[in-house]
Protein backbone atom coordinates (compact mmCIF):
# COMPACT_ATOMS: atom_id res chain seq x y z
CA UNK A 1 0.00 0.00 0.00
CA UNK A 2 1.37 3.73 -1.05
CA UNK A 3 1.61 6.03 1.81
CA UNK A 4 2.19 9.62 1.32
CA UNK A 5 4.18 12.01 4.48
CA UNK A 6 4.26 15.84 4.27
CA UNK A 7 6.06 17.84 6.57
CA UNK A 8 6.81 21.05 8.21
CA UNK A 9 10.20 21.30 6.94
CA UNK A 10 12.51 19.90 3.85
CA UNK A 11 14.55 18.40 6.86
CA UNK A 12 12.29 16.29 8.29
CA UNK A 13 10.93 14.85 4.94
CA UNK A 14 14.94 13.99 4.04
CA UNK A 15 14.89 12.23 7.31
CA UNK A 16 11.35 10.62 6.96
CA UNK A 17 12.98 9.25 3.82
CA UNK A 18 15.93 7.77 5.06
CA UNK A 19 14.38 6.20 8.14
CA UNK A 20 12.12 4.32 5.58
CA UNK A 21 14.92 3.12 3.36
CA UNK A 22 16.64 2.08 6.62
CA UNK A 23 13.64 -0.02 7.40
CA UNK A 24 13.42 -1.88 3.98
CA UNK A 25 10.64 0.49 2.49
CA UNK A 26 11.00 1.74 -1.06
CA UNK A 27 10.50 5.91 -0.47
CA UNK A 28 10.85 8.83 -2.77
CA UNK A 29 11.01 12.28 -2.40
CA UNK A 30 8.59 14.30 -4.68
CA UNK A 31 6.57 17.81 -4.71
CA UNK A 32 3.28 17.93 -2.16
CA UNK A 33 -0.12 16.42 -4.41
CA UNK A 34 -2.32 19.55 -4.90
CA UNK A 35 -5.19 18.43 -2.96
CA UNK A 36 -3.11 18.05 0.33
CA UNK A 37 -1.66 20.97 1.87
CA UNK A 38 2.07 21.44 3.09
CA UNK A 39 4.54 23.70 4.81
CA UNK A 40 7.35 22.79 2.79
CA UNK A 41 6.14 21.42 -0.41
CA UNK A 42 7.92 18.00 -0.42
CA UNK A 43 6.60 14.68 0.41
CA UNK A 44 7.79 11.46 0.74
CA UNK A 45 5.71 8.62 -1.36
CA UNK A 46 6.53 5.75 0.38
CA UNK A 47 5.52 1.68 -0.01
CA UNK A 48 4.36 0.14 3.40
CA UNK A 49 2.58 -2.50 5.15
CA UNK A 50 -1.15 -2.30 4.49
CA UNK A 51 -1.93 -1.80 8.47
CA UNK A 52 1.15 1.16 8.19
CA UNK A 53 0.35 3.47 11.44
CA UNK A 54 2.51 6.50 12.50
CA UNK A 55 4.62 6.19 15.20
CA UNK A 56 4.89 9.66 17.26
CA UNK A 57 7.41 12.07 15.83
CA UNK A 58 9.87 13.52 18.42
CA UNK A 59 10.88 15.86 16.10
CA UNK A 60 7.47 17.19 15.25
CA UNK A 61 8.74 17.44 11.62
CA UNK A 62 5.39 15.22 10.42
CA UNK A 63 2.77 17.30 9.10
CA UNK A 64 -0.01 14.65 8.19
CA UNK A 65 -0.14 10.69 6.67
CA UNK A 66 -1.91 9.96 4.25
CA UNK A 67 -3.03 6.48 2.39
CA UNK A 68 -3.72 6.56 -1.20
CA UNK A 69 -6.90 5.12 -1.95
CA UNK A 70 -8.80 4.15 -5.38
CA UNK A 71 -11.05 7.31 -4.39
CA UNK A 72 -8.36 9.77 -3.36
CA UNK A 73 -6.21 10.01 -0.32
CA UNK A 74 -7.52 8.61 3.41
CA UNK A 75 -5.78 10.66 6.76
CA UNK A 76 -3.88 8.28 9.02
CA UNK A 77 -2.32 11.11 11.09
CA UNK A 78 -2.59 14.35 11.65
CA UNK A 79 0.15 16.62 13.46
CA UNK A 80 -0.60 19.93 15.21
């Protein structure tokens, strides 16, 4: 299942991506989809488990999860 992580910072989405890679999930790096909103304008596209949850984010660098669905995109998580 594609995942999709925006963020409040360039930073955090280049360290978003690594930790995935690290883990043994394909990520990318790629401008924010249009119909969800970002600080920063970059995203990571990710591939992860189908039952893929967010773990809480120290840094506070996560903006919002998303999973891509056949109709759109569904919210996992949403940061403050």
């Amino acid at each position: 299942m594609y995942y999709i992580a925006t963020f409040f910072s360039h930073y955090g989405a280049i360290r978003f991506k690594r930790q995935c890679q690290r883990e043994g999930m394909s990520a990318q790096l790629m401008p924010v989809p249009r119909s969800l909103s970002s600080s920063c304008g970059t995203c990571v596209r990710f591939l992860g488990p189908e039952k893929y949850a967010a773990e809480p984010d120290p840094n506070g660098e996560l903006e919002q999860l998303v999973r891509e669905t056949e109709e759109g995109y569904e919210v996992i998580f949403h940061g403050e």
